[in-house]
Protein backbone atom coordinates (compact mmCIF):
# COMPACT_ATOMS: atom_id res chain seq x y z
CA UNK A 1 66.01 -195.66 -243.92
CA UNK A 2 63.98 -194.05 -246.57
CA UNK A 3 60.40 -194.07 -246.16
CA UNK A 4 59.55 -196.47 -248.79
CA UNK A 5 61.35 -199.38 -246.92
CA UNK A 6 59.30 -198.44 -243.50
CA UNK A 7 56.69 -198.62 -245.58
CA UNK A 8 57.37 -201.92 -246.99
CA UNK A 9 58.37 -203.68 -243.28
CA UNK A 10 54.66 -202.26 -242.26
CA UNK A 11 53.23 -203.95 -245.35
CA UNK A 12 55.00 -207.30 -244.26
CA UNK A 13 53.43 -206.87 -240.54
CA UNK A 14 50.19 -206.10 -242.15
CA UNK A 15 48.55 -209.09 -242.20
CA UNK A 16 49.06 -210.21 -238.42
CA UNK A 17 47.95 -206.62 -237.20
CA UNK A 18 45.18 -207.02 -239.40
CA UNK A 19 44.19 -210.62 -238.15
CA UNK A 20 43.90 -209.55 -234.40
CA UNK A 21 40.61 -208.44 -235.54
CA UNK A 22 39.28 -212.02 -235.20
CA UNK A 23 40.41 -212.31 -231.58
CA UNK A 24 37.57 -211.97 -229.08
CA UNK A 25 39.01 -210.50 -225.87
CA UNK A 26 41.75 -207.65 -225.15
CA UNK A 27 44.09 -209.34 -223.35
CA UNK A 28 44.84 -211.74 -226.54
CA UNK A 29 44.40 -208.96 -228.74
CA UNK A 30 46.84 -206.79 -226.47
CA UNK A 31 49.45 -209.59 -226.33
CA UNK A 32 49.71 -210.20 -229.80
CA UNK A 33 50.03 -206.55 -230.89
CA UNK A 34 52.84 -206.02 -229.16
CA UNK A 35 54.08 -209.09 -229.92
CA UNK A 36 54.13 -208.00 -233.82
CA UNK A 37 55.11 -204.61 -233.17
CA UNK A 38 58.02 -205.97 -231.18
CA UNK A 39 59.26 -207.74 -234.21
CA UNK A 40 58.52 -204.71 -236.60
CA UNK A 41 60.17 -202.59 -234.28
CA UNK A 42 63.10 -204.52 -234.07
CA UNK A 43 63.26 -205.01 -237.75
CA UNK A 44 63.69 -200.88 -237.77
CA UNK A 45 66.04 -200.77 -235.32
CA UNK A 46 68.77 -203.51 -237.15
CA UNK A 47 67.92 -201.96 -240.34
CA UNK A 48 68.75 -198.27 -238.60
CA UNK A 49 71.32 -199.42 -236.47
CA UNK A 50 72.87 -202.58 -237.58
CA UNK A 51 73.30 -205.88 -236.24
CA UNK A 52 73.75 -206.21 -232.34
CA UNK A 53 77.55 -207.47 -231.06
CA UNK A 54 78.34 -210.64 -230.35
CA UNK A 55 79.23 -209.10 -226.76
CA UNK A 56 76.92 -206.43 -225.35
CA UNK A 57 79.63 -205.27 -223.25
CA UNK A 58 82.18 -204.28 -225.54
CA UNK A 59 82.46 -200.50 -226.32
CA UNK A 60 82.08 -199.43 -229.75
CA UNK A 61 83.70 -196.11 -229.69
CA UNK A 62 85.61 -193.97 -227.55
CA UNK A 63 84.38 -191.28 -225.14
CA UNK A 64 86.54 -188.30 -226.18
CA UNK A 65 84.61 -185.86 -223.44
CA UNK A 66 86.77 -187.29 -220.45
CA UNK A 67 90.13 -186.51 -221.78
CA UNK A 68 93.20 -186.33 -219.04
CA UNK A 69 93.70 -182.76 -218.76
CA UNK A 70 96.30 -183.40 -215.87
């Protein structure tokens, strides 16, 4: 990820971060910051990582440390 596309998924989150300001109590204001930081985080993380499995179980590569040294 370079750091002009973090930059621009912060820009998109902008807006709600920025409207929390008009909340009156913390636990709203709490609740709905993580909320959007959830999403941006997530956002990161697919863009970083790629797109989860279809099947969380499955592995996705092999572990080559436990080889049969019998």
């Amino acid at each position: 990820m370079t750091k002009e596309r973090f930059l621009e998924i912060a820009a998109n989150h902008y807006d709600s971060i920025n409207a929390l300001n008009k909340l009156d109590n913390f636990y709203d204001y709490e609740k709905e910051f993580l909320a959007t930081l959830r999403k941006m985080g997530q956002e990161i993380l697919t863009l970083n990582l790629g797109e989860l499995p279809s099947d969380k179980r499955k592995k996705n590569f092999t572990n080559n440390l436990r080889q049969n040294n019998h």
